[in-house]
Protein backbone atom coordinates (compact mmCIF):
# COMPACT_ATOMS: atom_id res chain seq x y z
CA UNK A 1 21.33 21.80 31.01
CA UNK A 2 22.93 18.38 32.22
CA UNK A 3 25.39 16.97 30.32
CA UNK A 4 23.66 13.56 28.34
CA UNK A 5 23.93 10.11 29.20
CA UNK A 6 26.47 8.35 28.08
CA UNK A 7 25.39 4.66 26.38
CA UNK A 8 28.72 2.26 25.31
CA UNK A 9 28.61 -0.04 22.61
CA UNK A 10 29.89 -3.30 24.04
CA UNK A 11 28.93 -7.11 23.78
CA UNK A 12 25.91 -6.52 26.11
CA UNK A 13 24.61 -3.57 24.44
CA UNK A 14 24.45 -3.98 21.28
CA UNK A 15 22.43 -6.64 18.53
CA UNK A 16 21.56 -7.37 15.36
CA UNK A 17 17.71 -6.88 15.76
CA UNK A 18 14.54 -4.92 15.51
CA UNK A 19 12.46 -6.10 18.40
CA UNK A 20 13.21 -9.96 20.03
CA UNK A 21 15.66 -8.33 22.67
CA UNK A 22 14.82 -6.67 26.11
CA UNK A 23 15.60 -3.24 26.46
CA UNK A 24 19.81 -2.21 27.96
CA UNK A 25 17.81 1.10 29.74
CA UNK A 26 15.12 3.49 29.95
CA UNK A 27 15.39 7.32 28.67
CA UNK A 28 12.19 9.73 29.28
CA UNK A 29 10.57 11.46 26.47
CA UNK A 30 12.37 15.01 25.63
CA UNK A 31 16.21 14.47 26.50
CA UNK A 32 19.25 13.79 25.13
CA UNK A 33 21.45 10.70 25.06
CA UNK A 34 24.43 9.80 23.87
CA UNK A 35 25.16 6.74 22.16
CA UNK A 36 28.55 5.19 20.68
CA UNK A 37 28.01 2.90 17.88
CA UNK A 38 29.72 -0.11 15.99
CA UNK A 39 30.45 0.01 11.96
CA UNK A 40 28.17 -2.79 10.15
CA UNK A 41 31.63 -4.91 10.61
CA UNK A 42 31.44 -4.16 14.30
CA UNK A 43 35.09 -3.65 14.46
CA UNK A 44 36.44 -6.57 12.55
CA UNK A 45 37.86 -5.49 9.44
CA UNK A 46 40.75 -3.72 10.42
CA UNK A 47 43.02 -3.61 7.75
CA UNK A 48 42.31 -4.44 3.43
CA UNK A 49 43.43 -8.04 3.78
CA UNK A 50 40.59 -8.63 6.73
CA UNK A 51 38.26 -9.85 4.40
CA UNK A 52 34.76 -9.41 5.79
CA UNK A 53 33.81 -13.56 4.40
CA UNK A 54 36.89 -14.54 6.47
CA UNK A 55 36.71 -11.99 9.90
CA UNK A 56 32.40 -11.51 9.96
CA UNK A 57 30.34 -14.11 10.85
CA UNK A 58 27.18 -14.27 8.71
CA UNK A 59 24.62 -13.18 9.14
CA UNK A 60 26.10 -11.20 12.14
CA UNK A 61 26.68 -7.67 10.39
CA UNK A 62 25.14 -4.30 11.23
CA UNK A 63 25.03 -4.24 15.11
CA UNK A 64 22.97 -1.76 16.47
CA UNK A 65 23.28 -0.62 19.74
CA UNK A 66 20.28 -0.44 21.87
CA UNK A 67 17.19 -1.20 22.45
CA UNK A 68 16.00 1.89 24.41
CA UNK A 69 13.13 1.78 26.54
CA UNK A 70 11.20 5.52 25.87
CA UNK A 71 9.25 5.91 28.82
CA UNK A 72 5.40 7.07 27.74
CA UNK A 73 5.73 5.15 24.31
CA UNK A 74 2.72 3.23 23.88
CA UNK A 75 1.53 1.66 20.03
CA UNK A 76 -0.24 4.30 18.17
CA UNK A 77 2.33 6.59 18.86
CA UNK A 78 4.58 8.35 16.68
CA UNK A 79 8.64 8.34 17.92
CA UNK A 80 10.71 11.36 17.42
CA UNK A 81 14.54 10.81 17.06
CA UNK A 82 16.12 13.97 16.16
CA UNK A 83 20.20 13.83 15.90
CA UNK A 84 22.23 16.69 17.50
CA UNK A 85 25.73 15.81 16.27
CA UNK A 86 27.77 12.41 14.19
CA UNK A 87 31.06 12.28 15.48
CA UNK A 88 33.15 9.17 14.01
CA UNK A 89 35.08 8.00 16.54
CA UNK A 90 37.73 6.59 14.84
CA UNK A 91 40.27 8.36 11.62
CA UNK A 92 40.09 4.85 9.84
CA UNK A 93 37.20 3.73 7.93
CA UNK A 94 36.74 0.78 5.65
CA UNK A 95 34.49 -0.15 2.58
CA UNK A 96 34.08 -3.17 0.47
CA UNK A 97 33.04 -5.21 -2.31
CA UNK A 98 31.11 -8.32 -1.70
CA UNK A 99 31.02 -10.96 -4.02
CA UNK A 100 27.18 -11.77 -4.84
CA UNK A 101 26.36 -8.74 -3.35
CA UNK A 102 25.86 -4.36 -4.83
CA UNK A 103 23.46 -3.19 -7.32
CA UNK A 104 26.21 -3.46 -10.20
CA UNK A 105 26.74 -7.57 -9.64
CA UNK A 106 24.49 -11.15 -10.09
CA UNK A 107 22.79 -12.06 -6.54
CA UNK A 108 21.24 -15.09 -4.98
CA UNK A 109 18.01 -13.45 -6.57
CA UNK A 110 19.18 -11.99 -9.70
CA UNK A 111 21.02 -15.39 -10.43
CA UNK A 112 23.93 -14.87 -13.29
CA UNK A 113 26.03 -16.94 -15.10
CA UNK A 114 29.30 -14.94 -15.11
CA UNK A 115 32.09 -15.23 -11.97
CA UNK A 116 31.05 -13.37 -9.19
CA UNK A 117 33.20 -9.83 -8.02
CA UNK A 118 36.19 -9.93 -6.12
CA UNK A 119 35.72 -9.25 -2.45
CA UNK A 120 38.11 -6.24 -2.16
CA UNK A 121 38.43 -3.86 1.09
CA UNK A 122 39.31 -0.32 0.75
CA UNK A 123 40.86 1.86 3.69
CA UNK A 124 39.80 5.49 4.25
CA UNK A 125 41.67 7.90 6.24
CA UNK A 126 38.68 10.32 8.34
CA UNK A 127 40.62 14.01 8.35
CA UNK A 128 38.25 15.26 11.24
CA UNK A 129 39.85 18.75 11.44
CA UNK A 130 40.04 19.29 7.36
CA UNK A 131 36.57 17.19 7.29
CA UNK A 132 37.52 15.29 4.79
CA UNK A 133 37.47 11.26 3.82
CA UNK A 134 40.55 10.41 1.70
CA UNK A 135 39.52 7.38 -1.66
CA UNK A 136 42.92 5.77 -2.36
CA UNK A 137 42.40 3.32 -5.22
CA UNK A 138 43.79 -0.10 -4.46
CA UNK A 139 44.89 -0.90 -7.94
CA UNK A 140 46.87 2.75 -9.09
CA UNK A 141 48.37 5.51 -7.33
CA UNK A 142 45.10 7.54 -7.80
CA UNK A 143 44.28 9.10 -4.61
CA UNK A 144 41.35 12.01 -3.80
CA UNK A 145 39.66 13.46 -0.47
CA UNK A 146 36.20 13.54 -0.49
CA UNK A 147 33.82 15.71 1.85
CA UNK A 148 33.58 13.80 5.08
CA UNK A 149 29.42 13.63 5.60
CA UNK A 150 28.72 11.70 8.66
CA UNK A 151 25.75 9.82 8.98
CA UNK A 152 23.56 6.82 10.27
CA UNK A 153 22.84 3.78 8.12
CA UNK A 154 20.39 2.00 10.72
CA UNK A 155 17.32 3.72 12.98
CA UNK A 156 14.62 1.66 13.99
CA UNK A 157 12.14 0.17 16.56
CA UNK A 158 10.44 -2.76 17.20
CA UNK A 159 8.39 -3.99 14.40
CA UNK A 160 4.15 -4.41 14.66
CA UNK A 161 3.13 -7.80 15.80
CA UNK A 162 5.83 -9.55 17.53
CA UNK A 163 7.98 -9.69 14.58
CA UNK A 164 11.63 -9.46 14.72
CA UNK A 165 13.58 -7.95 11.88
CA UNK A 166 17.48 -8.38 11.27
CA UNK A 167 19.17 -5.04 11.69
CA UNK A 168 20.58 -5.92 8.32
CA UNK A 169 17.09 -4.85 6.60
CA UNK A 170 14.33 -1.96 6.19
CA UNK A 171 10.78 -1.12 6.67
CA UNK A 172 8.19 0.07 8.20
CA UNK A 173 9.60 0.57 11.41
CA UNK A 174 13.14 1.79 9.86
CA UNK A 175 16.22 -0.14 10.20
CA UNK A 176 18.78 -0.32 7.88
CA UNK A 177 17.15 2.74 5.49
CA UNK A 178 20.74 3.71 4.38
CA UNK A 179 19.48 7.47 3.29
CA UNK A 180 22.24 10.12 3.56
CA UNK A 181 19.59 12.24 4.90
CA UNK A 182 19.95 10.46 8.45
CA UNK A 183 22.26 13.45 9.69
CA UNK A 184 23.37 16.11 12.18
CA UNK A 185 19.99 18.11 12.52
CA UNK A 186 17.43 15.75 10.73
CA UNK A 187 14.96 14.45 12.81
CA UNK A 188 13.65 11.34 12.02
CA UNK A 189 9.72 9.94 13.16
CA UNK A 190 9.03 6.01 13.63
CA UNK A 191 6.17 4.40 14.49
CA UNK A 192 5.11 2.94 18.28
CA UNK A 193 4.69 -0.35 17.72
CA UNK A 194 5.14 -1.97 21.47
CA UNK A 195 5.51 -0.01 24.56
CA UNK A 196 8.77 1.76 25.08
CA UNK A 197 9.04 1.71 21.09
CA UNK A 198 12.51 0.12 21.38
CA UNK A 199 14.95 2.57 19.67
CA UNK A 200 18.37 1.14 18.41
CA UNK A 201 20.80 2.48 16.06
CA UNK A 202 23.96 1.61 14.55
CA UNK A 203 25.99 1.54 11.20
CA UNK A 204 27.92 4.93 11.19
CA UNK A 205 29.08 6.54 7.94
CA UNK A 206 32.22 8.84 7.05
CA UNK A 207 29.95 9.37 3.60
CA UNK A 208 27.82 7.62 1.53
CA UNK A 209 26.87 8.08 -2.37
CA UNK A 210 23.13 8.08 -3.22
CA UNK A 211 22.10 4.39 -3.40
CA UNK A 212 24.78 2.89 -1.40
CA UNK A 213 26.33 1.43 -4.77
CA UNK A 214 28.33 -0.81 -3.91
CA UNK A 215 26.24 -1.95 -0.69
CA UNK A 216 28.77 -0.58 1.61
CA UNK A 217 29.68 2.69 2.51
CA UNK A 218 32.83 4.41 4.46
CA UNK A 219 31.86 2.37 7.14
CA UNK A 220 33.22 4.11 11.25
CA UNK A 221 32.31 3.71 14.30
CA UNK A 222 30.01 6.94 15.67
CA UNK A 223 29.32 9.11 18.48
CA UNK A 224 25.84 9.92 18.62
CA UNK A 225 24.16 12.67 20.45
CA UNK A 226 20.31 12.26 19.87
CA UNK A 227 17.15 13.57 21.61
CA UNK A 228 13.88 12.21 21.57
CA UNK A 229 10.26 12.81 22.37
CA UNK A 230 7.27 10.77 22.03
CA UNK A 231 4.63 12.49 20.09
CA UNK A 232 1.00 10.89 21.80
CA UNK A 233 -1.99 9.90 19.92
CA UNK A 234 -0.19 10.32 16.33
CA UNK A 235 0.55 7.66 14.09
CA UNK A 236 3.25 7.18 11.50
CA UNK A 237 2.79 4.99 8.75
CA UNK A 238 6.30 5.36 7.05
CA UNK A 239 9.60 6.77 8.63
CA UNK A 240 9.67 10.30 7.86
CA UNK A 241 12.37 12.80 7.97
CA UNK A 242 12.37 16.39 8.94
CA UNK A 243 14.70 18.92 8.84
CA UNK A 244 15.08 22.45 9.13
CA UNK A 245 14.09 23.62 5.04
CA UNK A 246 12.10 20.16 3.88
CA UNK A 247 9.59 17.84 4.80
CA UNK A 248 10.17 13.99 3.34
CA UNK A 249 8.31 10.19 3.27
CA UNK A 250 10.54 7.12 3.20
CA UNK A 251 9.17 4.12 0.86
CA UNK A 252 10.94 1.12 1.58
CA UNK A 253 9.72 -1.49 -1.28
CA UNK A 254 11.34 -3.45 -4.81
CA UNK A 255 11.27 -2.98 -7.10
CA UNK A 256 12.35 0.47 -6.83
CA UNK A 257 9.52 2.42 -8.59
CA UNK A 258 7.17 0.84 -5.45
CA UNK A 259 9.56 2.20 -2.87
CA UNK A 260 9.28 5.68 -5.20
CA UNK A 261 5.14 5.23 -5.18
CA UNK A 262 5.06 4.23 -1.46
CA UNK A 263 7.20 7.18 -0.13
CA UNK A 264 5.24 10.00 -2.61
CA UNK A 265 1.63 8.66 -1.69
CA UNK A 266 2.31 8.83 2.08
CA UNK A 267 3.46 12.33 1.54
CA UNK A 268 0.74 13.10 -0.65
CA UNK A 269 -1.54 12.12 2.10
CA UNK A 270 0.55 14.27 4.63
CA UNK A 271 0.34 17.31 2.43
CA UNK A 272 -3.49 17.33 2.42
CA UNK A 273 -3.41 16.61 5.92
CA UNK A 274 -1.50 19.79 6.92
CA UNK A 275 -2.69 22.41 4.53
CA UNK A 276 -6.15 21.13 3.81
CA UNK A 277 -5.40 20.73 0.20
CA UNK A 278 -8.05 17.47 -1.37
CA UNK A 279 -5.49 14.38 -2.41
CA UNK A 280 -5.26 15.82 -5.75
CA UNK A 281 -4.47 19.48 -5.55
CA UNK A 282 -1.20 17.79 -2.94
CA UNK A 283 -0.56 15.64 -5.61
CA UNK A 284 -0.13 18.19 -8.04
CA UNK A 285 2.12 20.70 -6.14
CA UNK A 286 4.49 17.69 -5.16
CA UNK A 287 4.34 16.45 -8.96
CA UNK A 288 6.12 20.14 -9.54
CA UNK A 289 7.81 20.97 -6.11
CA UNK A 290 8.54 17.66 -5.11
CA UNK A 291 12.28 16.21 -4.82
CA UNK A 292 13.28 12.43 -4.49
CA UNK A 293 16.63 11.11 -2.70
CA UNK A 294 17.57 7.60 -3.02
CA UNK A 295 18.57 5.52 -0.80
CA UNK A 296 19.58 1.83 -0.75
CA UNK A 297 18.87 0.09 -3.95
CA UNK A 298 21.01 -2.78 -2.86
CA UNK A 299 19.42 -4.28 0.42
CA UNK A 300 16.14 -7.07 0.57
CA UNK A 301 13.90 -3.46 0.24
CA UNK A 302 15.15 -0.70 -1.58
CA UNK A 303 14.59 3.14 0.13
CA UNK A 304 13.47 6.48 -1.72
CA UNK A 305 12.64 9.37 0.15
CA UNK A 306 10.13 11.92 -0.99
CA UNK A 307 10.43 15.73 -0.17
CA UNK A 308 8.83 19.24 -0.12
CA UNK A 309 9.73 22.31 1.08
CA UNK A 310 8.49 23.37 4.45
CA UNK A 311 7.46 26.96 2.98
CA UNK A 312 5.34 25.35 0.77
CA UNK A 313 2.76 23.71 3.85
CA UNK A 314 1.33 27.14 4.31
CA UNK A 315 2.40 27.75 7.81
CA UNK A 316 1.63 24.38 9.41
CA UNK A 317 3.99 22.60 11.84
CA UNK A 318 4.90 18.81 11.21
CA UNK A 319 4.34 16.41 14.33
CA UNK A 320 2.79 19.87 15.98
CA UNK A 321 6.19 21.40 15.95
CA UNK A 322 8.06 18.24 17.31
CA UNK A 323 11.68 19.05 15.11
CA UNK A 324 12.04 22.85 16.16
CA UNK A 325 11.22 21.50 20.02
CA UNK A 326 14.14 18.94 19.66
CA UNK A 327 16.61 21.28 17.95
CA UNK A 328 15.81 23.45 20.75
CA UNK A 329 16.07 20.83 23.39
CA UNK A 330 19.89 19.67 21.81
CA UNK A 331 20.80 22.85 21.48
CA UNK A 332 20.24 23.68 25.12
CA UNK A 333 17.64 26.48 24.89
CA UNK A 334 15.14 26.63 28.02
């Protein structure tokens, strides 16, 4: 199989947008790409005294680089954006505090009295060949390597209607869903909402902890090998995820238990569909079988995703087998 294309993040090819921006190029339905990405500071913060107040300009944060032109795409489609391999391209990573800004601190929304946090930066040190992401505590000599997980904060399209969303935030049509579960071997479906569909992606991560906590994670640049196909005639209403053991619905809402309702009645509704079980007999296995991973519970919309075990859908294929196809495809099988 030939070797992917090769897509640069530079000035001209990345933004901070879903939809509003014409596409850099055009990639057919069932092959691989690659893409290198940005970190949300696109390169900026270099060191922990580059404050990101001082070397980001806001609102300017999370470039993603894209759009992609899918030839075939049309609306009423259903994307499929499965990722071969997350390579961080660079053995420094950095994280943050903001200062009206995390789920553990007073925002312009949940308005407090007390003084806001201290914006703080934190270096990481990306071990590629141990795999590892090394915490050193800015305050003590307390120092600890962590698993190095890489993933993508940000996959998206263009929104329905002409709207344009700020790479910065989540819905519908994906962006900024911040779910560990956006890694090597997951394939992810969107929703066609214009022709082409519009893919762009962005915000690598050395690792993330459930709910992005602090609202940032080990934030890297990535390399991204991805394939996609577009899956005719099915629609998407949520992003879902698929991998190789589970099944799962993204709700992106707030207050969280919405985001929790939205991602367990679209799977609900996709467990009937595929085994032919009423509403209620699918809501009752995925009351007792069902898992939930959380997201973001620090962005405008807050992300849970809702899963099942594949071995539980009686034998049917998701997306009429779309995931195995792309794993398949990456992996270079004919």
């Amino acid at each position: 199989m030939a070797e992917p294309e090769v897509f640069d993040a530079t000035a001209e090819t990345v933004g901070y947008t879903f939809g509003g921006r014409a596409p850099i190029a055009s990639i057919p339905s069932a092959t691989r790409v690659r893409v290198r990405t940005w970190d949300c500071f696109a390169g900026k913060v270099r060191s922990v005294d580059d404050l990101p107040s001082r070397v980001c300009e806001f609102p300017y944060l999370n470039p993603v680089t894209g759009p992609f032109y899918v030839d075939g795409a049309r609306p009423g489609d259903t994307l499929a954006v499965h990722l071969l391999s997350l390579t961080p391209s660079s053995t420094v990573g950095f994280s943050s505090t903001f200062p009206h800004f995390g789920a553990l601190t007073g925002t312009h929304t949940t308005a407090m009295l007390h003084p806001a946090l201290e914006e703080r930066v934190w270096q990481y040190t990306i071990d590629p060949h141990n795999s590892t992401v090394r915490y050193t505590a800015r305050n003590s000599e307390y120092a600890v390597d962590l698993p190095l997980a890489p993933m993508l904060g940000t996959v998206g399209v263009a929104p329905a209607a002409g709207e344009v969303r700020a790479s910065i935030a989540c819905g519908a049509h994906g962006g900024n869903l911040d779910t560990p579960l956006l890694q090597a071997g997951t394939t992810l479906y969107l929703p066609v909402n214009v022709d082409g569909a519009l893919l762009a992606l962005g915000d690598g991560h050395a690792r993330q902890g459930d709910g992005e906590l602090c609202g940032v994670a080990v934030e890297v640049p990535m390399d991204v090998t991805l394939a996609v196909e577009v899956i005719p005639g099915v629609t998407t209403a949520w992003p879902r995820l698929e991998t190789d053991t589970h099944l799962m619905s993204i709700g992106v809402a707030r207050p969280l238990e919405d985001a929790y309702r939205a991602a367990h009645a679209d799977l609900v509704g996709v467990v009937s569909d595929l085994t032919g079980l009423d509403v209620l007999d699918a809501y009752q296995l995925l009351s007792q079988a069902g898992r939930a991973h959380v997201g973001n519970v620090v962005d405008t919309d807050y992300t849970i995703a809702a899963a099942i075990g594949k071995d539980l859908l009686d034998g049917a294929q998701p997306y009429r087998g779309a995931h195995q196809r792309l794993r398949d495809l990456a992996a270079g099988v004919h």
